[in-house]
Structures are given as C-alpha cells and as structure tokens.
PDB file of N, CA and C in Angstrom:
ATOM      1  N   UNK A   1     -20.714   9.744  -1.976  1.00  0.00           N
ATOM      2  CA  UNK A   1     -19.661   9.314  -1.087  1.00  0.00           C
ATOM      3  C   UNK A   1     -18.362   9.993  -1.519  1.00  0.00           C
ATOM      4  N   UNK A   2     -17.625  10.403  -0.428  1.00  0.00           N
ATOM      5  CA  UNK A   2     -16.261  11.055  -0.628  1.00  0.00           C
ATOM      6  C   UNK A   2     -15.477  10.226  -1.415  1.00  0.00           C
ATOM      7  N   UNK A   3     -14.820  10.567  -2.538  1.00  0.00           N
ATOM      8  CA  UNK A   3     -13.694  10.178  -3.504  1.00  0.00           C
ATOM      9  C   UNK A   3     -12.486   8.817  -3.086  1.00  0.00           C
ATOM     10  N   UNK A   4     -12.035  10.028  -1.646  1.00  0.00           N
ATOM     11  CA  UNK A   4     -11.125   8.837  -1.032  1.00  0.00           C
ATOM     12  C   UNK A   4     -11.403   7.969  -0.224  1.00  0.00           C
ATOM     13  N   UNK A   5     -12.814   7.821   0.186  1.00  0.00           N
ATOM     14  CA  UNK A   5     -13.186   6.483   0.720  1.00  0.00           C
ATOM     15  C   UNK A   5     -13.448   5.660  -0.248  1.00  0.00           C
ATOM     16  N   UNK A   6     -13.658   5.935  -1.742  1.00  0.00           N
ATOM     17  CA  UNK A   6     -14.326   4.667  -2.696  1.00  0.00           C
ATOM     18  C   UNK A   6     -12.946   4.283  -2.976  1.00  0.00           C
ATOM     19  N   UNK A   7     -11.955   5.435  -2.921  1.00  0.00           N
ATOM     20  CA  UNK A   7     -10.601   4.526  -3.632  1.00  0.00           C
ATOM     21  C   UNK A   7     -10.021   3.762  -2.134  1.00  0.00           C
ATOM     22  N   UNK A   8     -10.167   4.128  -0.773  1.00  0.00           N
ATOM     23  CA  UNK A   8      -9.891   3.250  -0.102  1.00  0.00           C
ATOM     24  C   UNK A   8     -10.514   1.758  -0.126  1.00  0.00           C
ATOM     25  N   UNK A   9     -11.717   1.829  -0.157  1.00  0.00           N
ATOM     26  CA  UNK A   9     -12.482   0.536  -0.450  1.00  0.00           C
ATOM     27  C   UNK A   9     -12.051  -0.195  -1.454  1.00  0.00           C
ATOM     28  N   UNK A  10     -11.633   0.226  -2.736  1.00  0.00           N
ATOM     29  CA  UNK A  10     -10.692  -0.279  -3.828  1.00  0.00           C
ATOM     30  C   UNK A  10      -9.933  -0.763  -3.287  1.00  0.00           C
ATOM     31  N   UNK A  11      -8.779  -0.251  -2.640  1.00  0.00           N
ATOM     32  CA  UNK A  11      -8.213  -0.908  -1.969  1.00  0.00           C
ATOM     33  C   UNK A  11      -8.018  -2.267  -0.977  1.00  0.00           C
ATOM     34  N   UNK A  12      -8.492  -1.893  -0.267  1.00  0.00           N
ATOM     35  CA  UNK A  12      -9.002  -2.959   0.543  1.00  0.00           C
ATOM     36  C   UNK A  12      -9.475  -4.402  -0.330  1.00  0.00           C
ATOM     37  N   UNK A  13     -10.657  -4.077  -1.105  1.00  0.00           N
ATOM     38  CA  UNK A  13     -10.643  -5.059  -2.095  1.00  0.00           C
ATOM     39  C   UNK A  13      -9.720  -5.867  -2.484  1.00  0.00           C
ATOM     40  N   UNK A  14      -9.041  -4.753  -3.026  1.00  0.00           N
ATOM     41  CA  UNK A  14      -7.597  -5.615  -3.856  1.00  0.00           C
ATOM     42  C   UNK A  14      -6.794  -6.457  -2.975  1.00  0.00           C
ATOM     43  N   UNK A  15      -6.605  -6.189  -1.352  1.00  0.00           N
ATOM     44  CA  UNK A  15      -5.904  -6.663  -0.586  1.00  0.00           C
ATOM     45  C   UNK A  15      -6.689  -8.245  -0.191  1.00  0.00           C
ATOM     46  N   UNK A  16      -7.865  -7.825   0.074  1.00  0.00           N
ATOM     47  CA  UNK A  16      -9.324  -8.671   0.922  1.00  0.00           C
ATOM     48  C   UNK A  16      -8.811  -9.837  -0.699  1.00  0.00           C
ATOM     49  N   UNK A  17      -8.576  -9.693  -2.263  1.00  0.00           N
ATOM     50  CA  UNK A  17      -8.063 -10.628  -3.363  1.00  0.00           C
ATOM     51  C   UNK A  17      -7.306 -11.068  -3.077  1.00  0.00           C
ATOM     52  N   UNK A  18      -5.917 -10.274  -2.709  1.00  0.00           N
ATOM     53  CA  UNK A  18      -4.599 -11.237  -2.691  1.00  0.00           C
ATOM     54  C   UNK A  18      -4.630 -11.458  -1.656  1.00  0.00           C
ATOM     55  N   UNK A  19      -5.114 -11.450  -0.142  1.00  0.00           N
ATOM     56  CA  UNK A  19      -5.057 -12.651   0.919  1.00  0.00           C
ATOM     57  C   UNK A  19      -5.626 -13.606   0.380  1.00  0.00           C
ATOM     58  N   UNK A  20      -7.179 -13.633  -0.056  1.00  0.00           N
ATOM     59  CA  UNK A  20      -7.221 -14.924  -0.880  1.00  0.00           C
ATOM     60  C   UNK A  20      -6.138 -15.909  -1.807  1.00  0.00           C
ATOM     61  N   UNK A  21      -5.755 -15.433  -2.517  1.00  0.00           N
ATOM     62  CA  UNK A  21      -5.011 -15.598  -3.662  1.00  0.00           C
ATOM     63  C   UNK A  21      -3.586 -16.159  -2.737  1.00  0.00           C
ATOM     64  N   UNK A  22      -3.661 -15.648  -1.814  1.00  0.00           N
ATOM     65  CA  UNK A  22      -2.236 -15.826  -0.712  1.00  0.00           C
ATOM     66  C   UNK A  22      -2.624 -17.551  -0.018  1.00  0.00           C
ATOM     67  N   UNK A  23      -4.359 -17.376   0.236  1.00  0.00           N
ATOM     68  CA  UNK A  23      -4.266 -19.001   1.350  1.00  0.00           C
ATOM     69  C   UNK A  23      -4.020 -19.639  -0.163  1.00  0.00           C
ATOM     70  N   UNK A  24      -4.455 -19.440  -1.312  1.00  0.00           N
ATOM     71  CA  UNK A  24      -4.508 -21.153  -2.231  1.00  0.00           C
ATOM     72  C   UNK A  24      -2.578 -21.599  -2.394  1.00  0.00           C
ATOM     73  N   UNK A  25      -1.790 -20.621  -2.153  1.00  0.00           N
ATOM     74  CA  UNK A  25      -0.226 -20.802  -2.276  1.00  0.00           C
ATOM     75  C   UNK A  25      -0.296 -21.415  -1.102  1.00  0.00           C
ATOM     76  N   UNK A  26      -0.437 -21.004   0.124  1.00  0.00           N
ATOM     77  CA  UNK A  26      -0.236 -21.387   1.021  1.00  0.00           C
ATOM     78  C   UNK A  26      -0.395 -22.667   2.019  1.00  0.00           C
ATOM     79  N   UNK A  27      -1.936 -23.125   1.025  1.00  0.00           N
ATOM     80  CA  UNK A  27      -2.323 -24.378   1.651  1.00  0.00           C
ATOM     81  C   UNK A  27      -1.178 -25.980   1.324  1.00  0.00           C
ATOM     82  N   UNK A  28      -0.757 -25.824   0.545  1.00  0.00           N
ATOM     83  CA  UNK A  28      -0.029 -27.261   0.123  1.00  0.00           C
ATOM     84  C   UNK A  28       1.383 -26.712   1.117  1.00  0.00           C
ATOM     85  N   UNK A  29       1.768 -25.985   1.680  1.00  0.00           N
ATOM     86  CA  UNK A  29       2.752 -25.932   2.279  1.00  0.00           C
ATOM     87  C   UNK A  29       2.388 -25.987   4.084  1.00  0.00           C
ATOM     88  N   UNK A  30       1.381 -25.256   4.524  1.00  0.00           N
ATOM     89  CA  UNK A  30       0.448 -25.859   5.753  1.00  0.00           C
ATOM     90  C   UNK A  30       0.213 -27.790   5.719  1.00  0.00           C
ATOM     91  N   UNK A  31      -0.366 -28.027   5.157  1.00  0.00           N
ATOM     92  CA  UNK A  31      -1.226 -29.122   5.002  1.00  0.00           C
ATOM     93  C   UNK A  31      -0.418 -30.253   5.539  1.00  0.00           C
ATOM     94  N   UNK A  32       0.936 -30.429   5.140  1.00  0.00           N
ATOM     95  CA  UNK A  32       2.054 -31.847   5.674  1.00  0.00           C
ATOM     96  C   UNK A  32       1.826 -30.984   7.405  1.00  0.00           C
ATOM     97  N   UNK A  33       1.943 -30.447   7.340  1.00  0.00           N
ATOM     98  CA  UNK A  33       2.512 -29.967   9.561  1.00  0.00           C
ATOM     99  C   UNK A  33       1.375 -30.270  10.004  1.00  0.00           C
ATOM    100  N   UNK A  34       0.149 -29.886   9.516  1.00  0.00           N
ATOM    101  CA  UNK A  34      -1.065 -30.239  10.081  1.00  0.00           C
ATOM    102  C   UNK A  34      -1.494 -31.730  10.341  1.00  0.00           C
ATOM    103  N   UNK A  35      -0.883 -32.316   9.008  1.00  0.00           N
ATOM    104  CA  UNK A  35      -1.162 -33.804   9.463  1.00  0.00           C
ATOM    105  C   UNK A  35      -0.376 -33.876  10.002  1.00  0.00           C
ATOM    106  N   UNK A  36       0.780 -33.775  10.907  1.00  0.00           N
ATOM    107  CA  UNK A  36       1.744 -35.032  11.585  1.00  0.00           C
ATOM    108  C   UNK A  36       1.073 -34.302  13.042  1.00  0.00           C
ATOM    109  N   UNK A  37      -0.445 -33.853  12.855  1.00  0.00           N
ATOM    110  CA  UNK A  37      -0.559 -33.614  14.397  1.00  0.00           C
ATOM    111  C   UNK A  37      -2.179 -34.618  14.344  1.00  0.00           C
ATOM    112  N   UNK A  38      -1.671 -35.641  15.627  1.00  0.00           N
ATOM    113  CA  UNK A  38      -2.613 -36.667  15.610  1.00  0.00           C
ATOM    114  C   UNK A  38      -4.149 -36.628  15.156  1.00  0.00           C
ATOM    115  N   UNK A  39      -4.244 -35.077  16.055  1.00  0.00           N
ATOM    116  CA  UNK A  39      -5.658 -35.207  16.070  1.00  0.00           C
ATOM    117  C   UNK A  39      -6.065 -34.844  15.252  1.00  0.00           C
ATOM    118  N   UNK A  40      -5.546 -33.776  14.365  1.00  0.00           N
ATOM    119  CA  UNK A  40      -6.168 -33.305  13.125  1.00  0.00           C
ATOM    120  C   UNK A  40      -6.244 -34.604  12.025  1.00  0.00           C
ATOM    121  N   UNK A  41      -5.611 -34.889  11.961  1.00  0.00           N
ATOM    122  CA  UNK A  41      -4.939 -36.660  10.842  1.00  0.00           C
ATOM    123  C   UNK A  41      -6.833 -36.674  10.443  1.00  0.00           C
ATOM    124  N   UNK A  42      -7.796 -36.958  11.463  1.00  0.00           N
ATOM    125  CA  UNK A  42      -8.811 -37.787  11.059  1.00  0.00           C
ATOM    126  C   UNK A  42      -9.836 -36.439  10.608  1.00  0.00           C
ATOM    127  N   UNK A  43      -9.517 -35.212  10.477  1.00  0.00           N
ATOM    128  CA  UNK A  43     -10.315 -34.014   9.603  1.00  0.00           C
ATOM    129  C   UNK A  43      -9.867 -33.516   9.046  1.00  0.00           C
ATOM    130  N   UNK A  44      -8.594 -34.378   8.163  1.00  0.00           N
ATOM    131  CA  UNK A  44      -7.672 -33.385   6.997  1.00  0.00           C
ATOM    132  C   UNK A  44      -9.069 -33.155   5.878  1.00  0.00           C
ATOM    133  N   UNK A  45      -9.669 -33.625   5.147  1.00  0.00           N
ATOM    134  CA  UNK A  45     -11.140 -33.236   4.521  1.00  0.00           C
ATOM    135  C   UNK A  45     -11.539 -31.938   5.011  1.00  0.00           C
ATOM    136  N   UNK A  46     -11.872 -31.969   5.733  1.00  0.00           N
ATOM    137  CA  UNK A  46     -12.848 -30.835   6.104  1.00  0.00           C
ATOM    138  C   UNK A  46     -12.075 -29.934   6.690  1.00  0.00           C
ATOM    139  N   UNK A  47     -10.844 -29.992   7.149  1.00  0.00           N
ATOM    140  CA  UNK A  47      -9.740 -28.993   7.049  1.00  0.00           C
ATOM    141  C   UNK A  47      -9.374 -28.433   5.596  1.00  0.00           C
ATOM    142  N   UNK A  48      -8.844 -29.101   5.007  1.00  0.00           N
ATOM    143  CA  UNK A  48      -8.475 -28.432   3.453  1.00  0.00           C
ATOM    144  C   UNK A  48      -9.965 -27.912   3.058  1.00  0.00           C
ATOM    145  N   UNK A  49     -10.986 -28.431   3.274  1.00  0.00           N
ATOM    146  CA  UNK A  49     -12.279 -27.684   2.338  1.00  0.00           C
ATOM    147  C   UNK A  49     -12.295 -26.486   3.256  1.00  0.00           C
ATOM    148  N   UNK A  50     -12.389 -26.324   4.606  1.00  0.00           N
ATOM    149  CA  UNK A  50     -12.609 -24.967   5.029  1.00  0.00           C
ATOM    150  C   UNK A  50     -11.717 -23.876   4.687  1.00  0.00           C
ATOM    151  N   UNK A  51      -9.897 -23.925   4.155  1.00  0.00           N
ATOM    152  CA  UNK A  51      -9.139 -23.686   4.125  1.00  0.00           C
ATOM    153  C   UNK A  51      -9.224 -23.187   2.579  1.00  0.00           C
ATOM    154  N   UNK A  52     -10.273 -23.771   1.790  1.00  0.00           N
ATOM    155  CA  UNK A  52     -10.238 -23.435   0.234  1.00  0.00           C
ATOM    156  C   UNK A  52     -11.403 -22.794   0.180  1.00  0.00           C
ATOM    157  N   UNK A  53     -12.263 -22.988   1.227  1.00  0.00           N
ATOM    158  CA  UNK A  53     -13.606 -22.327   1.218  1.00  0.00           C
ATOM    159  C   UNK A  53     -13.477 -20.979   1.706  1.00  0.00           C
ATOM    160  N   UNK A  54     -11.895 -20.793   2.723  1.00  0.00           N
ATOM    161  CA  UNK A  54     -11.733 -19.067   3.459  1.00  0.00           C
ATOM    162  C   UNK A  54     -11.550 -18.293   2.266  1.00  0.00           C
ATOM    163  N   UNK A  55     -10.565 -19.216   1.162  1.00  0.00           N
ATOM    164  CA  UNK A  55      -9.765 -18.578  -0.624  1.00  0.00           C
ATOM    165  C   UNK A  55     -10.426 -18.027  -1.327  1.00  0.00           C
ATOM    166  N   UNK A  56     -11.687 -19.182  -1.529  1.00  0.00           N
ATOM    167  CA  UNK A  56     -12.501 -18.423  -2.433  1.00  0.00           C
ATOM    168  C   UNK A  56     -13.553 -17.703  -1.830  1.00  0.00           C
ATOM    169  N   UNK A  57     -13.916 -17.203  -0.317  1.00  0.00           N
ATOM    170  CA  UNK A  57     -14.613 -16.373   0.268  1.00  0.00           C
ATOM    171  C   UNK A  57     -14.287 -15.024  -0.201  1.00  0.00           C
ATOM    172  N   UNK A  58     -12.715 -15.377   0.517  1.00  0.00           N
ATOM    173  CA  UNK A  58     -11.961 -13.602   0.028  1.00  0.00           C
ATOM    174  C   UNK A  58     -11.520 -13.300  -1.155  1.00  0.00           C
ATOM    175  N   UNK A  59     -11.303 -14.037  -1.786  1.00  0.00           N
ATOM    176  CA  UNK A  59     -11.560 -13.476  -3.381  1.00  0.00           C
ATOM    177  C   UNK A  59     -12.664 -13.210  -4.338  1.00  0.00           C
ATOM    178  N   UNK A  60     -13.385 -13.783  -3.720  1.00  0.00           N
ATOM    179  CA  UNK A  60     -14.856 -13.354  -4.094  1.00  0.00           C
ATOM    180  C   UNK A  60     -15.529 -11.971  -3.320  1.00  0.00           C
ATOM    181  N   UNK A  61     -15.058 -11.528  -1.856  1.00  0.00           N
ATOM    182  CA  UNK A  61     -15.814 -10.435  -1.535  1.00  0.00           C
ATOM    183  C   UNK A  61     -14.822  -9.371  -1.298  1.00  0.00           C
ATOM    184  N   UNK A  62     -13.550  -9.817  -1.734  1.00  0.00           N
ATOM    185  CA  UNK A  62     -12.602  -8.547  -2.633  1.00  0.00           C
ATOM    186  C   UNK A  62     -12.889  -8.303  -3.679  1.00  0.00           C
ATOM    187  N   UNK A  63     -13.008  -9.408  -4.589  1.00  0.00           N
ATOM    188  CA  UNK A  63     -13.861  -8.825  -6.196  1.00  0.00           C
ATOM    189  C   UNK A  63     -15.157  -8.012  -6.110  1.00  0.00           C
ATOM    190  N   UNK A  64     -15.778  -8.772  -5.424  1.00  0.00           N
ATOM    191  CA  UNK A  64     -17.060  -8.152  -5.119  1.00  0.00           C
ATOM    192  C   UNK A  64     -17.160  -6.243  -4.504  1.00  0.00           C
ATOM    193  N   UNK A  65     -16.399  -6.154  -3.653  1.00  0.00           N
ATOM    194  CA  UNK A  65     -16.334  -4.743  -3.451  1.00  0.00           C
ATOM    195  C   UNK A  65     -15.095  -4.077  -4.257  1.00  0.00           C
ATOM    196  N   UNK A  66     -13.971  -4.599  -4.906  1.00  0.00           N
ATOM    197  CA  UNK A  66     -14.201  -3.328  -6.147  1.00  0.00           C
ATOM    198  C   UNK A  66     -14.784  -3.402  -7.114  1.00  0.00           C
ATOM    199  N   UNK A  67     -15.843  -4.294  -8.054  1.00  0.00           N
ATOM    200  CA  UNK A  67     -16.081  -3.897  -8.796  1.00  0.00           C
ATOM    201  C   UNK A  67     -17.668  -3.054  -8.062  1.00  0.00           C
ATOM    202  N   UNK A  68     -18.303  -3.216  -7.295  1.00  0.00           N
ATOM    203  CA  UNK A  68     -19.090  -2.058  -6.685  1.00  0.00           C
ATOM    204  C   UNK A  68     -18.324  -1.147  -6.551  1.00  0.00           C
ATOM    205  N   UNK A  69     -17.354  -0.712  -5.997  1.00  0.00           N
ATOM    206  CA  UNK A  69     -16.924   0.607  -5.557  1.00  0.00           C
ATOM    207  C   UNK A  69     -16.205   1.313  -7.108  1.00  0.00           C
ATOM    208  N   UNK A  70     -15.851   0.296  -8.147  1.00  0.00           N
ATOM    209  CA  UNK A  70     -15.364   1.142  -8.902  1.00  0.00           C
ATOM    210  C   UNK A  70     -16.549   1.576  -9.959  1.00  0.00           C
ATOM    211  N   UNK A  71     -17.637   0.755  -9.996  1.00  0.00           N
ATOM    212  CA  UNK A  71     -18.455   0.962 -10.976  1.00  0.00           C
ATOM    213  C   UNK A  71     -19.199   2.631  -9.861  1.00  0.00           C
ATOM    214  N   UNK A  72     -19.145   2.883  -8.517  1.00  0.00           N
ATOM    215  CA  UNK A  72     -19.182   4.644  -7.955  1.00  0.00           C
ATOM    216  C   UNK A  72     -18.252   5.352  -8.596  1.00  0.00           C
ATOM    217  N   UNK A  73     -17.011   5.301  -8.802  1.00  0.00           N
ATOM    218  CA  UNK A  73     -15.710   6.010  -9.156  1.00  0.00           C
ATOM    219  C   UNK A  73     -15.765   6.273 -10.041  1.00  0.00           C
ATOM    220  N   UNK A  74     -16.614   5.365 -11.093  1.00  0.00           N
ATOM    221  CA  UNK A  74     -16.504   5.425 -12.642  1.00  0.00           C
ATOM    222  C   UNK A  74     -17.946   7.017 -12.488  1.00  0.00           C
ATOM    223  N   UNK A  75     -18.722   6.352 -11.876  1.00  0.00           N
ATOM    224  CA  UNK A  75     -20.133   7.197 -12.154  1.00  0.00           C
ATOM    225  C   UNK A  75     -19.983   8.510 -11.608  1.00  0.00           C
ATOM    226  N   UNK A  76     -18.728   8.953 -11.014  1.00  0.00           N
ATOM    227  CA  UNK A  76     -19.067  10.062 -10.363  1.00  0.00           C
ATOM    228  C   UNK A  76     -17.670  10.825 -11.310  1.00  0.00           C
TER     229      UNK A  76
END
C-alpha cells in the first residue's frame, strides 16, 4: 500500500480518538438540556449509555486502525 494512504489512515485514526475523547467531555454538559425535554426525562439511561457507548466505539476503532496501519509503516 502507498506510503501516504497508511499515514492518512493514521490520521484519521487519531481524529476517529479524539472525537471519541471529545463525546466523554461533552456528555455532562449535553445531559441537563436533554433532560428538561419531557420526553427524553423517561430514557435518560439509555441515552447516556448510548452516548458513552458512541466514546468508547470511536476510541476504540481509532486505536484500532492506527495501531494496524502503523504496525504497515513500521514494516515497510
């Protein structure tokens, strides 16, 4: 694979991390607006778990593709 697609994919990675890394800041400052809206009030649960479950999705399959793409970079 071409050079500057593995370091783009690096990239991306790193970004695909800190959006993760971005919802776990973000959720305690969402979370009050969401409740003062009626209907949500009775799935704040399963709102915050999907909301921690998007966090650690994308920080897990940003980690996940650089350390694949760098363990190519390294080998080539």
């Amino acid at each position: 694979m071409d050079k500057n697609k593995i370091v783009t994919k690096i990239v991306w990675g790193v970004i695909l991390t800190l959006a993760g890394i971005g919802v776990f800041f973000r959720i305690p400052q969402v979370m009050p607006k969401i409740e003062k809206i009626e209907y949500f009030s009775s799935f704040m649960y399963y709102i915050r778990f999907c909301f921690y479950l998007l966090g650690i999705l994308l920080i897990w399959g940003g980690a996940k593709r650089i350390y694949e793409n760098y363990r190519k970079l390294k080998d080539k």
